[in-house]
Protein backbone atom coordinates (compact mmCIF):
# COMPACT_ATOMS: atom_id res chain seq x y z
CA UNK A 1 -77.04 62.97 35.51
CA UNK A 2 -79.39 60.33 34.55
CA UNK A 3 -77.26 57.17 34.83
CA UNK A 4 -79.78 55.53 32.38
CA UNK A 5 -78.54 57.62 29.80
CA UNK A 6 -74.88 56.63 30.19
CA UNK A 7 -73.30 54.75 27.13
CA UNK A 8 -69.74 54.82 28.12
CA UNK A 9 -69.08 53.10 31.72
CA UNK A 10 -64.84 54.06 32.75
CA UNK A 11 -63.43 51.86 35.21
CA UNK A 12 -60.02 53.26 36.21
CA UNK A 13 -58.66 53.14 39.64
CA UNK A 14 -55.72 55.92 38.53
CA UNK A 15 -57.88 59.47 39.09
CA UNK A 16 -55.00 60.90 36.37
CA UNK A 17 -55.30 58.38 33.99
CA UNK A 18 -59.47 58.72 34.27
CA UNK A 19 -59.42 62.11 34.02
CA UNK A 20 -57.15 61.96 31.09
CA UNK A 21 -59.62 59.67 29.27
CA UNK A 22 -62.86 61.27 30.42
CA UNK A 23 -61.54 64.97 28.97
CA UNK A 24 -60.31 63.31 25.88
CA UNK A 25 -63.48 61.51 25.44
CA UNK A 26 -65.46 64.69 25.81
CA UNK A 27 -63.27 66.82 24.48
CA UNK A 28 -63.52 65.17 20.70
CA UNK A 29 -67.14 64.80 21.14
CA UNK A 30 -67.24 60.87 21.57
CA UNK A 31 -69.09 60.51 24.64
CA UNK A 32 -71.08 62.81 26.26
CA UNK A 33 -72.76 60.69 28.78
CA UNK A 34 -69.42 59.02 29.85
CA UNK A 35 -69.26 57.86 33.62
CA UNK A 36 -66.55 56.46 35.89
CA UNK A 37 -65.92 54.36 38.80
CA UNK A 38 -62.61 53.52 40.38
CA UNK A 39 -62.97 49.36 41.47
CA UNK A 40 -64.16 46.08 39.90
CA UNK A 41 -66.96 46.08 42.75
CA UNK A 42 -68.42 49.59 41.70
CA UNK A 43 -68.35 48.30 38.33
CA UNK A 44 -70.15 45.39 38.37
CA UNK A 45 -72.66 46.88 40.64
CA UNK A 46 -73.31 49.58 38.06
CA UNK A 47 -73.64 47.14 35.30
CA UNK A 48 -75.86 44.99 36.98
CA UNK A 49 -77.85 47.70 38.49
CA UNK A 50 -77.38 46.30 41.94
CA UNK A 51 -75.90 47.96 45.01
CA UNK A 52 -75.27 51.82 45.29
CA UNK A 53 -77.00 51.81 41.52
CA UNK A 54 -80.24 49.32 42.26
CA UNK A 55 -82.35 52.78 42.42
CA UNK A 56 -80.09 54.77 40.04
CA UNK A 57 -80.16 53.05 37.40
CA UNK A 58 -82.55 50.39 35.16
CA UNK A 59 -81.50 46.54 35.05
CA UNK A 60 -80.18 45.65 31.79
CA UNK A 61 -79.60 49.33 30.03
CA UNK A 62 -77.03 48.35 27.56
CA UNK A 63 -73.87 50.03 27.52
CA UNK A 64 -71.74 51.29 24.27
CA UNK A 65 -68.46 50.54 25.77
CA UNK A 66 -66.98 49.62 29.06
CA UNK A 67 -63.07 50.98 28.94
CA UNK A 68 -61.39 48.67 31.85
CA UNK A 69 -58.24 48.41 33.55
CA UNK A 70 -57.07 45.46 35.00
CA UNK A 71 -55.61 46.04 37.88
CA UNK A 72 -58.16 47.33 40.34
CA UNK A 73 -59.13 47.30 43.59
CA UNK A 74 -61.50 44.53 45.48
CA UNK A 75 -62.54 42.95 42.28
CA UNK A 76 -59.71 43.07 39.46
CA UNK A 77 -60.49 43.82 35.88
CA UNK A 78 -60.25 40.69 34.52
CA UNK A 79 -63.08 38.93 37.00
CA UNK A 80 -65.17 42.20 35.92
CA UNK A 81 -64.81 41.39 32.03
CA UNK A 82 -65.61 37.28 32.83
CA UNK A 83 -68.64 38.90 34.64
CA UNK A 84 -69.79 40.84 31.81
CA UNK A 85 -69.08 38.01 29.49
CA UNK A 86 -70.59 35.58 30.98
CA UNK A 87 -74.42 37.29 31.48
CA UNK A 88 -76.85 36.63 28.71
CA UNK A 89 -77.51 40.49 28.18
CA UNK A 90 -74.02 41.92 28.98
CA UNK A 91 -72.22 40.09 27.02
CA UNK A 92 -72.38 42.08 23.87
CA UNK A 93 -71.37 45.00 25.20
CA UNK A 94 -68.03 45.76 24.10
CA UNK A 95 -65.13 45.60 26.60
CA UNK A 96 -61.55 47.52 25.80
CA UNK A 97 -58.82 46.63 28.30
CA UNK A 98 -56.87 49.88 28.80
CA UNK A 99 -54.37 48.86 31.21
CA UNK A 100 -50.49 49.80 31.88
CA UNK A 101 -49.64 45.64 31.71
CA UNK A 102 -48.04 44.54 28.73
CA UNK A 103 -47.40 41.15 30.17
CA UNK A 104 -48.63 37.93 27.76
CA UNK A 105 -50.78 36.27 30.44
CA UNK A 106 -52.35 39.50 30.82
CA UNK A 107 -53.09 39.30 27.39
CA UNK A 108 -54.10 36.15 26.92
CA UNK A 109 -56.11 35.76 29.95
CA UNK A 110 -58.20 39.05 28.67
CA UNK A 111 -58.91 37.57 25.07
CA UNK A 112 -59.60 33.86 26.55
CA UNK A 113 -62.49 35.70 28.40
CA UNK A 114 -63.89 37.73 25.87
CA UNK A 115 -62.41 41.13 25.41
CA UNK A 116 -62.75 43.01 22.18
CA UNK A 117 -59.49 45.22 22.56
CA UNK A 118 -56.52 45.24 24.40
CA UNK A 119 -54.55 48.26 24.57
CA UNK A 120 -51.77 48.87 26.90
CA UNK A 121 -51.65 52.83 27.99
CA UNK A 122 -49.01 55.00 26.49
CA UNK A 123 -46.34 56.85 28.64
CA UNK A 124 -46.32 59.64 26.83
CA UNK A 125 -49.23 62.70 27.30
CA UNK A 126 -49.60 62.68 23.72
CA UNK A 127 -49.57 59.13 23.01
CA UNK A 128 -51.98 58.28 25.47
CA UNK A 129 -54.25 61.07 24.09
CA UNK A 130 -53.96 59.40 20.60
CA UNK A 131 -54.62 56.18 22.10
CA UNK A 132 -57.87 57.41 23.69
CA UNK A 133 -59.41 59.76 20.46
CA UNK A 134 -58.55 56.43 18.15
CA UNK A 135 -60.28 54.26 20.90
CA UNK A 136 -63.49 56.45 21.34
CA UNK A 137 -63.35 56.80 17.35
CA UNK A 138 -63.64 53.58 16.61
CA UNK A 139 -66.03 52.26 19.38
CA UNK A 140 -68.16 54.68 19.72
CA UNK A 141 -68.40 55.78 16.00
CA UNK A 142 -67.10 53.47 13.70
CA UNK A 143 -67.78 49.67 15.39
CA UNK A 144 -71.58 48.65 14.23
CA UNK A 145 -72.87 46.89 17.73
CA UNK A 146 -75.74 44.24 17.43
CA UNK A 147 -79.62 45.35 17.76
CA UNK A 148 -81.43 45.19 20.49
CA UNK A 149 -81.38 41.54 21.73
């Protein structure tokens, strides 16, 4: 896989809940070059291009979407999106919180630094499947992103 090519970056530290949203993803033909990793660090390393990905992938590729959860391990979800947010380039790439926390300062604290969506998981097998096709649909079909910068 050429990790240049990827549009969709997944960062879910629940292997179910990734799984889930990588089949769904692919399954409706929304994104074929869809890739995960399962902590903040990994993340920001792979949008940055800097770590394990310095020689695996191109500084400043622009993503379509990054779907994040908040909690995660060594860097949390919420430092990742101020991260993304706060680099010149990065920054308008948009960022859907797809997390299992329905609490307000969760909330809040996502929109105060910068995300475009919030959506709290669905229990149910269906509903999160829903969730997921309308997410991908809209994002990665419908939402009209900014030209090159």
């Amino acid at each position: 896989m050429n990790l240049n090519n990827i549009e969709v970056l997944l960062v879910e530290d629940n292997i179910n809940d990734a799984e889930l949203t990588m089949r769904e993803l692919t399954k409706n033909r929304l994104a074929n070059n869809l890739y995960h990793v399962s902590d903040g660090e990994m993340a920001l390393d792979f949008i940055f291009a800097r770590g394990a990905f310095e020689n695996l992938r191109t500084a400043g590729r622009q993503l379509k979407l990054i779907l994040l959860d908040i909690q995660m391990p060594k860097v949390n979800g919420i430092e990742v999106l101020r991260a993304i947010k706060s680099d010149e380039f990065a920054k308008s790439t948009p960022v859907v919180m797809l997390t299992s926390s329905k609490e307000d300062p969760d909330i809040r604290q996502c929109y105060e630094a910068g995300a475009n969506s919030y959506i709290v998981k669905p229990v149910s097998f269906e509903g999160f499947t829903n969730a997921i096709k309308s997410v991908g649909l809209y994002w990665l079909l419908i939402n009209q992103p900014p030209g090159k910068m």
